[in-house]
C-alpha atoms as a PDB file:
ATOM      1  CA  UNK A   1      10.074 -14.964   7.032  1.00  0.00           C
ATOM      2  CA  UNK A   2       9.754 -17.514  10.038  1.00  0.00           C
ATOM      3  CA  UNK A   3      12.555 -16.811  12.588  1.00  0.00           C
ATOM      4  CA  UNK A   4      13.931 -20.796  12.617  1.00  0.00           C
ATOM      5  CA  UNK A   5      14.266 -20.214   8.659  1.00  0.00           C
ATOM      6  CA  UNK A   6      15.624 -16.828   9.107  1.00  0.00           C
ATOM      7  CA  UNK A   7      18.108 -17.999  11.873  1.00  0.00           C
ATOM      8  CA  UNK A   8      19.576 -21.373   9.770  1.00  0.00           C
ATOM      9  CA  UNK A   9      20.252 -18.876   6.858  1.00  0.00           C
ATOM     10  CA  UNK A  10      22.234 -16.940   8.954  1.00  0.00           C
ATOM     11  CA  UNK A  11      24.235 -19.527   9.867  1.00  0.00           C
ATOM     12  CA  UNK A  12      23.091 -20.874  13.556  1.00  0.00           C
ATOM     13  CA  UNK A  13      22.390 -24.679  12.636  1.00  0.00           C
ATOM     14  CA  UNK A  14      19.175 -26.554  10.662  1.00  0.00           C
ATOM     15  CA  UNK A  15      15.927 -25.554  11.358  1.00  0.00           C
ATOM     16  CA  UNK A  16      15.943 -28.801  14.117  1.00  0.00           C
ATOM     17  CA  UNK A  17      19.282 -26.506  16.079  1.00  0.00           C
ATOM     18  CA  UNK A  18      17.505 -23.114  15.798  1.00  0.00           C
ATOM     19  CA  UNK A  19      14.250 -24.473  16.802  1.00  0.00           C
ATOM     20  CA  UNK A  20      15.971 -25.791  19.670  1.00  0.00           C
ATOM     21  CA  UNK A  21      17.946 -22.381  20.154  1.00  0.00           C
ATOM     22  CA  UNK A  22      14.212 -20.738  20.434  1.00  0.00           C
ATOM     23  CA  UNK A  23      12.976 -22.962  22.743  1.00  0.00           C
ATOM     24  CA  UNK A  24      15.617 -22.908  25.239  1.00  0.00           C
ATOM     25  CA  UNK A  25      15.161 -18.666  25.096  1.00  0.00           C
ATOM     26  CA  UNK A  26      18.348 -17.836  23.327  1.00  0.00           C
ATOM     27  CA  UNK A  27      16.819 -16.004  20.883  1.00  0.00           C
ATOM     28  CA  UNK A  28      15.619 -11.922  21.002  1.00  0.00           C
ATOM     29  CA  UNK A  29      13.429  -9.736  18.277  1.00  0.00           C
ATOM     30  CA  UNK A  30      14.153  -6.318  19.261  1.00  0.00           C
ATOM     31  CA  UNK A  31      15.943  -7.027  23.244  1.00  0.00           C
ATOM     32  CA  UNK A  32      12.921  -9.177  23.373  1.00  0.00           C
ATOM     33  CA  UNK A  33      13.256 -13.377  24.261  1.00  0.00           C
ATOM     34  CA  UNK A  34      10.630 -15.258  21.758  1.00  0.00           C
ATOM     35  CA  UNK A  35       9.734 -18.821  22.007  1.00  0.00           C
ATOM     36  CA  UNK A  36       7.166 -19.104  19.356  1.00  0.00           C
ATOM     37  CA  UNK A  37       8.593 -21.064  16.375  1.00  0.00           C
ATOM     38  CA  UNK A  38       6.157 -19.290  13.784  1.00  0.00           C
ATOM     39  CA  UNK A  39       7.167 -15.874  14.611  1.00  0.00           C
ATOM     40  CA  UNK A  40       7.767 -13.615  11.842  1.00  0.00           C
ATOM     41  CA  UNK A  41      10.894 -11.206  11.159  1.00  0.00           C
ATOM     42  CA  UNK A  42      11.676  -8.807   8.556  1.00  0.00           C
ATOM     43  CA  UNK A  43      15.346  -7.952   7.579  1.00  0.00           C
ATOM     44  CA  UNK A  44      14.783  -4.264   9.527  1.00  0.00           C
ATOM     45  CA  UNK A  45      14.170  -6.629  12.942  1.00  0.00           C
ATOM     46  CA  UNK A  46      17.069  -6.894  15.496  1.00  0.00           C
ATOM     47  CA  UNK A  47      17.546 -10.148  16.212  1.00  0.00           C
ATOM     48  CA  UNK A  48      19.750 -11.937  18.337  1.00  0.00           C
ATOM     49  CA  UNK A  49      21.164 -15.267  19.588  1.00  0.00           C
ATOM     50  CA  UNK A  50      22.469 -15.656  22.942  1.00  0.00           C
ATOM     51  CA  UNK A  51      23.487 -11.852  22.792  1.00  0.00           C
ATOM     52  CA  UNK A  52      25.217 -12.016  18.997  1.00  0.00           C
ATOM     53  CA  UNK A  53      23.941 -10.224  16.180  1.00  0.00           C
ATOM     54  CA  UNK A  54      21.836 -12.543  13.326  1.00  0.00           C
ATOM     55  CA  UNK A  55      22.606 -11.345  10.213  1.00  0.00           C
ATOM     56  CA  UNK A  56      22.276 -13.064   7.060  1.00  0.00           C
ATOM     57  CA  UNK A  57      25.767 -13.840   5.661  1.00  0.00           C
ATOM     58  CA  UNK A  58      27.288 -11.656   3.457  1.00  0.00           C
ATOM     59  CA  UNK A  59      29.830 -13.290   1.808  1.00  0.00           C
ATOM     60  CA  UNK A  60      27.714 -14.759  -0.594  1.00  0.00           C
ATOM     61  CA  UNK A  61      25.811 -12.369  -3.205  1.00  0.00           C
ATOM     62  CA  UNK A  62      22.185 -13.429  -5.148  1.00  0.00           C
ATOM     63  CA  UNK A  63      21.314 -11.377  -8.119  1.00  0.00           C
ATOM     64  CA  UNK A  64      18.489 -11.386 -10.524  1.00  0.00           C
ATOM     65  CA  UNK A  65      19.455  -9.868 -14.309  1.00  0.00           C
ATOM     66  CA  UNK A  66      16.584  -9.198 -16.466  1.00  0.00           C
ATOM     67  CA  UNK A  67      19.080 -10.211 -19.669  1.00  0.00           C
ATOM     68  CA  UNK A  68      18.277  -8.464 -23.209  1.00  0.00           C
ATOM     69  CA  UNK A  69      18.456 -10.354 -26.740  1.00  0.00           C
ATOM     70  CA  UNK A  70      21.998 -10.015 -27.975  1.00  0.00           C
ATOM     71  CA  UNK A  71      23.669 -10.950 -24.902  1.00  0.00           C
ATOM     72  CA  UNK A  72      25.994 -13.351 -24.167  1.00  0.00           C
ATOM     73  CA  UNK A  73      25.686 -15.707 -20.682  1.00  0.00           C
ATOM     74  CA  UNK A  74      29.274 -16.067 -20.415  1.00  0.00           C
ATOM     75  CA  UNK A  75      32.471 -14.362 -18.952  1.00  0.00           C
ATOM     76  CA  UNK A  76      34.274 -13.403 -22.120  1.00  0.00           C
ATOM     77  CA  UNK A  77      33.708 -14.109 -26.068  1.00  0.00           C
ATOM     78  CA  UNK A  78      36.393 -14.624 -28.604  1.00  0.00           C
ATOM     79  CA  UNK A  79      34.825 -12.132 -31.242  1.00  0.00           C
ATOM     80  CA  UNK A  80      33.969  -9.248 -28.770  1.00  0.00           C
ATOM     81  CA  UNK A  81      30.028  -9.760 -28.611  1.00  0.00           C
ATOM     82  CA  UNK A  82      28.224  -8.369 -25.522  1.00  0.00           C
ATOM     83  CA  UNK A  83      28.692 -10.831 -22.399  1.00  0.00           C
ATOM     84  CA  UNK A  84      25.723 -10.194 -19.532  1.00  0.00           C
ATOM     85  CA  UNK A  85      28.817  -8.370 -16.963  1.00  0.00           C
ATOM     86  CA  UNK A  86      28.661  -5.512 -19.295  1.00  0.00           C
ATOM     87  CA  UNK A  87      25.501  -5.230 -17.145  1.00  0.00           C
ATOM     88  CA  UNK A  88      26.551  -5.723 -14.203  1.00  0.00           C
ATOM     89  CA  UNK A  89      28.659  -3.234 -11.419  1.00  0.00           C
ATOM     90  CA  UNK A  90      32.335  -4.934 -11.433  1.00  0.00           C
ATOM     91  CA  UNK A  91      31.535  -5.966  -7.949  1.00  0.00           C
ATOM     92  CA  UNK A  92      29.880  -9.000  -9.524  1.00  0.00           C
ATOM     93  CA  UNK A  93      32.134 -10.316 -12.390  1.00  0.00           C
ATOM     94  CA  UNK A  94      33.187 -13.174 -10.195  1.00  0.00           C
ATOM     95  CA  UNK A  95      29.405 -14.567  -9.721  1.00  0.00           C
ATOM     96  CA  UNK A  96      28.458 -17.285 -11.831  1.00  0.00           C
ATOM     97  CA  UNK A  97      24.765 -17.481 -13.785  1.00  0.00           C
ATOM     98  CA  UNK A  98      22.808 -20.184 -12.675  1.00  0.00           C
ATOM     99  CA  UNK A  99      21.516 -21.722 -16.315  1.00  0.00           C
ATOM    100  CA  UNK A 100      22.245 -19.782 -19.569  1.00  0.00           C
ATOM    101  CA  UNK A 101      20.330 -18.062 -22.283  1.00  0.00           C
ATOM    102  CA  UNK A 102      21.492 -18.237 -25.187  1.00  0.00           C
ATOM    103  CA  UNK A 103      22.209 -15.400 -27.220  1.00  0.00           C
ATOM    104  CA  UNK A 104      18.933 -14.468 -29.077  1.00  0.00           C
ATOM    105  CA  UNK A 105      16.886 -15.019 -26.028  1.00  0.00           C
ATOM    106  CA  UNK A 106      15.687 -12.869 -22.815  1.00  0.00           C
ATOM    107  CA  UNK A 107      14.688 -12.333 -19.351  1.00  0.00           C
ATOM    108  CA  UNK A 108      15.442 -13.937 -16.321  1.00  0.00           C
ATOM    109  CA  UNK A 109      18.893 -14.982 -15.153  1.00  0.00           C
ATOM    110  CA  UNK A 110      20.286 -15.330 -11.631  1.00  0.00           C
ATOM    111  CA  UNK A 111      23.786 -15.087 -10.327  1.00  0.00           C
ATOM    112  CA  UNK A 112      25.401 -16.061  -7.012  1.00  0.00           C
ATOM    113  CA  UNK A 113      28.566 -17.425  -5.885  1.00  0.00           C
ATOM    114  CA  UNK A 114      26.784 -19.780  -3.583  1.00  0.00           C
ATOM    115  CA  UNK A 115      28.107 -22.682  -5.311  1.00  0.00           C
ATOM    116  CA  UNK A 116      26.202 -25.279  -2.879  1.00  0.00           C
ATOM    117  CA  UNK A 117      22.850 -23.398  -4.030  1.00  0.00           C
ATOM    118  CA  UNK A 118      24.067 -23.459  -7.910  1.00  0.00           C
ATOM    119  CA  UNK A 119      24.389 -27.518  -7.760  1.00  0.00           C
ATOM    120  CA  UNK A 120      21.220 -27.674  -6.079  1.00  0.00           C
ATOM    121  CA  UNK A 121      19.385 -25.224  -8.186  1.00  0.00           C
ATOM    122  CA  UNK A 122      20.491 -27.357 -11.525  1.00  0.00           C
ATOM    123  CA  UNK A 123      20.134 -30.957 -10.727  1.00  0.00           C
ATOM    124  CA  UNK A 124      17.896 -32.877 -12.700  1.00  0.00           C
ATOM    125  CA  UNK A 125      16.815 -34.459  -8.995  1.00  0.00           C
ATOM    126  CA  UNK A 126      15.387 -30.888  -7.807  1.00  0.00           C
ATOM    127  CA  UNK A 127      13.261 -30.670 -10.657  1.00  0.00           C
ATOM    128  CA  UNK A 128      13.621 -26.977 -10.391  1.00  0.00           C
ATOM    129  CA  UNK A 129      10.755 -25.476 -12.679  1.00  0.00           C
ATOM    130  CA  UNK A 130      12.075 -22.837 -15.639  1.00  0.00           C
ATOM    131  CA  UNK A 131       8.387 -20.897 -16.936  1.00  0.00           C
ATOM    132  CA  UNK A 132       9.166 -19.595 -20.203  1.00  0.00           C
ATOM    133  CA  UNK A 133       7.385 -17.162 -22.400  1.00  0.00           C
ATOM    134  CA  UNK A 134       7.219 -17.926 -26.323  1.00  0.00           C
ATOM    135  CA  UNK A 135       6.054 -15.959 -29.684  1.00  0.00           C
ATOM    136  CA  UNK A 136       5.515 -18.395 -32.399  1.00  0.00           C
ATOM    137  CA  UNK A 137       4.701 -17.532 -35.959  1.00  0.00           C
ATOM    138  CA  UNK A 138       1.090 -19.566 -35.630  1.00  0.00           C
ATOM    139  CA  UNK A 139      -0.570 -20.733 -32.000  1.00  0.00           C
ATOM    140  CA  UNK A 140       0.240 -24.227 -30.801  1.00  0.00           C
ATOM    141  CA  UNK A 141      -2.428 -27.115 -31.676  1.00  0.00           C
ATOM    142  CA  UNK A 142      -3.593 -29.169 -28.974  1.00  0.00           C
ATOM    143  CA  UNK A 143      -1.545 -32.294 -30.716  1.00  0.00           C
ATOM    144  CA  UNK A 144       1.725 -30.288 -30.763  1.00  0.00           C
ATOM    145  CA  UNK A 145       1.216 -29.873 -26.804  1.00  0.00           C
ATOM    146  CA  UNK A 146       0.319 -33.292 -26.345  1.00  0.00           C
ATOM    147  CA  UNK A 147       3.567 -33.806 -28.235  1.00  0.00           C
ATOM    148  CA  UNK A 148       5.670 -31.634 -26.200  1.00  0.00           C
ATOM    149  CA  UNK A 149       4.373 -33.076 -22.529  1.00  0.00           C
ATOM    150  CA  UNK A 150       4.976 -36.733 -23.816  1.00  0.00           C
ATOM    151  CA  UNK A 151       8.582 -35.908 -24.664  1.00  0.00           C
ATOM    152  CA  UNK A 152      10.189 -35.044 -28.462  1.00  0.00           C
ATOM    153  CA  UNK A 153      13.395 -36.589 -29.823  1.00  0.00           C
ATOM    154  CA  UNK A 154      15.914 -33.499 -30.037  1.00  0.00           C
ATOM    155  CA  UNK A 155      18.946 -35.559 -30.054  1.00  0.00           C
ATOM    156  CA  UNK A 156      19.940 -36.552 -26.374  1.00  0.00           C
ATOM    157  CA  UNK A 157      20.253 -39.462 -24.555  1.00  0.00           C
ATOM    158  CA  UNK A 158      16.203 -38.847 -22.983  1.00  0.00           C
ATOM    159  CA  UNK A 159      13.134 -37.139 -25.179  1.00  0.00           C
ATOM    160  CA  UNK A 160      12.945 -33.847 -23.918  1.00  0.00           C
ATOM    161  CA  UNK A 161       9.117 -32.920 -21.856  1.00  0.00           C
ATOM    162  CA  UNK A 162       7.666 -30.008 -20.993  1.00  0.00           C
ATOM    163  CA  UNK A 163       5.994 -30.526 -17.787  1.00  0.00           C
ATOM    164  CA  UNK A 164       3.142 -27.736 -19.056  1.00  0.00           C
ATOM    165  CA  UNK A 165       2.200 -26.091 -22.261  1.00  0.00           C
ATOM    166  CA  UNK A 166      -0.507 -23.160 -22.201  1.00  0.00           C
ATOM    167  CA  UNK A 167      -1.342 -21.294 -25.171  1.00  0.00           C
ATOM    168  CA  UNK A 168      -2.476 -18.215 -23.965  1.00  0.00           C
ATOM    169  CA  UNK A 169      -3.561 -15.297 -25.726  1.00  0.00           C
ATOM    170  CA  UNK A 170      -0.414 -13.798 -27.354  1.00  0.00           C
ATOM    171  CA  UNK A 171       2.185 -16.426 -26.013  1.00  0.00           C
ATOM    172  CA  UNK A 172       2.728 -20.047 -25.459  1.00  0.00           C
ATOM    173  CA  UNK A 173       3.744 -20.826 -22.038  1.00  0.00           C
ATOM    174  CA  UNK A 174       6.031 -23.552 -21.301  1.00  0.00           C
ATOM    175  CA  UNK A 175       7.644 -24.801 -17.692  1.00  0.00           C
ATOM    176  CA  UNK A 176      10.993 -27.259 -18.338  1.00  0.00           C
ATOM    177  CA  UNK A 177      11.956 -28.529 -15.487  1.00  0.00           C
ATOM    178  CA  UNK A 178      15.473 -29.059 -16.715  1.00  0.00           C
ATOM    179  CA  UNK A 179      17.440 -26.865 -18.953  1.00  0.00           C
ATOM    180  CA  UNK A 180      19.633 -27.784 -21.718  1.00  0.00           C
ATOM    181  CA  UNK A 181      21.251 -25.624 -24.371  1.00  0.00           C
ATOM    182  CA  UNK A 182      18.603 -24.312 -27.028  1.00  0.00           C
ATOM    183  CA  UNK A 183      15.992 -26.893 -25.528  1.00  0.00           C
ATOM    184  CA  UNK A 184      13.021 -25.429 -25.869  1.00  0.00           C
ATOM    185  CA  UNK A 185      14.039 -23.818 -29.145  1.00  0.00           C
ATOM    186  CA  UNK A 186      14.894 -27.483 -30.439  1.00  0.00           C
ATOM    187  CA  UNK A 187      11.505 -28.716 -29.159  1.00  0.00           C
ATOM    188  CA  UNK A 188       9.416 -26.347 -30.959  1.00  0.00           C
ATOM    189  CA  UNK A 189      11.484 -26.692 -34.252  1.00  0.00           C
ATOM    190  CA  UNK A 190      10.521 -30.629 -34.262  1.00  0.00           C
ATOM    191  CA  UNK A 191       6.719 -30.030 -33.817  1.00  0.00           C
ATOM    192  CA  UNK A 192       7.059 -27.382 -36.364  1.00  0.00           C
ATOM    193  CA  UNK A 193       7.370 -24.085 -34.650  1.00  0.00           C
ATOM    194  CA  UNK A 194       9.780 -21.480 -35.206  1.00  0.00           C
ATOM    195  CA  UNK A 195      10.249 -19.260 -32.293  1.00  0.00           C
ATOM    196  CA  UNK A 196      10.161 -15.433 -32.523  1.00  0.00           C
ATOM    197  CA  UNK A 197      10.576 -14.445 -28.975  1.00  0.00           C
ATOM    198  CA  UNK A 198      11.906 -16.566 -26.203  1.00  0.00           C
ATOM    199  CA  UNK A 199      11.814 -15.122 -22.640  1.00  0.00           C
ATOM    200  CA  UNK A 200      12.296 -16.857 -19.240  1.00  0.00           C
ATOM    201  CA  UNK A 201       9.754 -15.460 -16.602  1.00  0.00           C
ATOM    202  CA  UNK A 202      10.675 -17.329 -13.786  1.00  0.00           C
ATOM    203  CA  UNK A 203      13.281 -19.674 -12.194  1.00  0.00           C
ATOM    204  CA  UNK A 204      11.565 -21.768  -9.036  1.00  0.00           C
ATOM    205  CA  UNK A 205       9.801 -19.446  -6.858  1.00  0.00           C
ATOM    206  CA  UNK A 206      11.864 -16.602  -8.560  1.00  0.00           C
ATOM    207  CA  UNK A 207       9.886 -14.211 -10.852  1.00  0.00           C
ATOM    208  CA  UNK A 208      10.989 -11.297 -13.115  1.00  0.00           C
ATOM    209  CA  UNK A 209       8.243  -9.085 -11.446  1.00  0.00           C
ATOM    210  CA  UNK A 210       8.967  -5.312 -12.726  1.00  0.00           C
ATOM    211  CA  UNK A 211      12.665  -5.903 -13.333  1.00  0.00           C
ATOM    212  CA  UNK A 212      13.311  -3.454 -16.461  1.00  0.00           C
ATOM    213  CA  UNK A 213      14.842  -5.363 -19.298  1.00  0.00           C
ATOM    214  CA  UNK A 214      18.625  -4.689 -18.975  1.00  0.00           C
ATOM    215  CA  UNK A 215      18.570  -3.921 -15.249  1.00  0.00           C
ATOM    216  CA  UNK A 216      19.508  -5.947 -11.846  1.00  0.00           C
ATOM    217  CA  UNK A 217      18.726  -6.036  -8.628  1.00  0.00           C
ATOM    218  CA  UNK A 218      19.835  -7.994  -5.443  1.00  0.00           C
ATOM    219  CA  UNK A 219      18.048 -10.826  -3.983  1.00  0.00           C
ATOM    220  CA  UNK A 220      15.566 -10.180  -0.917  1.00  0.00           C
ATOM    221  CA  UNK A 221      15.986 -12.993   2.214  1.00  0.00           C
ATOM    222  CA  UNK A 222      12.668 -14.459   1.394  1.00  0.00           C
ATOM    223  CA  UNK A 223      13.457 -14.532  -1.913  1.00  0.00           C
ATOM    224  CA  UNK A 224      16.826 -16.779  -0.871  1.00  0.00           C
ATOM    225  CA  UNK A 225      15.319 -18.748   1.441  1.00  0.00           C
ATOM    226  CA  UNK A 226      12.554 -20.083  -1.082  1.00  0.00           C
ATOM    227  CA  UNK A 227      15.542 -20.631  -3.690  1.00  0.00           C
ATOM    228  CA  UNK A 228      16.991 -22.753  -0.889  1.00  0.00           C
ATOM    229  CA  UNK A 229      13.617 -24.933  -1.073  1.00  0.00           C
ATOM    230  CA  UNK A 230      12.409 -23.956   1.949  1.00  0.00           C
ATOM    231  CA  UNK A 231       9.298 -21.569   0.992  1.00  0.00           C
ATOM    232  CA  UNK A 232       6.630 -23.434   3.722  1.00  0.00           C
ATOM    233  CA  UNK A 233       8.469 -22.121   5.888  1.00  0.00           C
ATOM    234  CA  UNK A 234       7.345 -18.805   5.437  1.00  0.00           C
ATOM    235  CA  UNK A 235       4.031 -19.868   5.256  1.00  0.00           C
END
């Protein structure tokens, strides 16, 4: 990660303040003043500003869930079913998921309790993509797709789009760039599809990788900062 991207997430201004921090030789890797802007730092560097320590703040937690079928995305349920914090270590029962699945689907789900991120991360005016991975009981026609990127009817104020539809091999792929409850589900149901496996692959920038199904793991800095929208400037 650049250091003036790696400095503003740990708290020392914008980019503009740390860039200005480097420049005026405030800033060590390793007991060592930089001054190029580009330089790159891994999480094991020492790095410093004006003598303090730069470490990414910890009071805020990011966590990727790979979430099973037959989970629910919320906090508690009335009739006992399976919530996604059975999953997860008690230390993260107070972090909120950052767009549901709903019961019968799978894959990826992200929880912080960076509320600023959360907002960001979910409005429409981000345009955040969500890449989803479908089984349906017959491959998608090229009319359907058509269909599906000029926006269905599925009973909300807007028709709902899909800004891409690949059918690939064994799967459909589709990227929302909005979610709303059972949306995709809803779109394939009114250009006669029934799914048979729904999975979310990735969330923005944010992949699934090699995540077992079932299993979590915490958020790297990179990974953060391109959630934050700010993935040129690792580049």
């Amino acid at each position: 990660m650049r250091i003036n991207r790696y400095l503003a997430l740990c708290g020392f201004g914008s980019r503009r303040a740390v860039e200005d921090l480097i420049r005026g030789g405030a800033v060590t890797v390793g007991g060592e003043v930089i001054y190029d802007l580009g330089r790159q730092v891994s999480e094991a560097e020492k790095v410093a500003v004006k003598g303090k320590p730069a470490r990414p703040p910890q009071a805020y937690a990011y966590v990727i869930l790979n979430k099973p079928k037959g989970y629910l995305c919320s906090v508690g349920d009335p009739f006992d079913r399976p919530t996604i914090y059975r999953l997860l270590p008690a230390e993260f029962k107070t972090l909120h998921y950052v767009g549901r699945l709903d019961y019968n689907s799978r894959g990826l789900i992200l929880l912080t309790n960076d509320g600023a991120l959360t907002h960001s991360l979910l409005h429409p005016s981000r345009e955040v993509p969500r890449t989803y991975a479908i089984k349906t009981r017959k491959p998608m026609a090229e009319k359907d797709a058509a269909a599906l990127l000029a926006g269905v009817d599925i009973g909300f104020e807007h028709p709902a789009t899909a800004a891409s539809v690949r059918q690939l091999e064994d799967h459909l792929e589709i990227v929302l760039q909005e979610g709303k409850n059972r949306e995709i589900r809803r779109m394939l149901e009114v250009v006669g599809y029934r799914v048979v496996d729904l999975q979310r692959i990735r969330f923005g920038a944010l992949g699934l990788g090699d995540l077992p199904e079932g299993k979590w793991r915490r958020l790297t800095a990179a990974e953060i900062a391109d959630l934050h929208g700010n993935k040129k400037d690792r580049d």
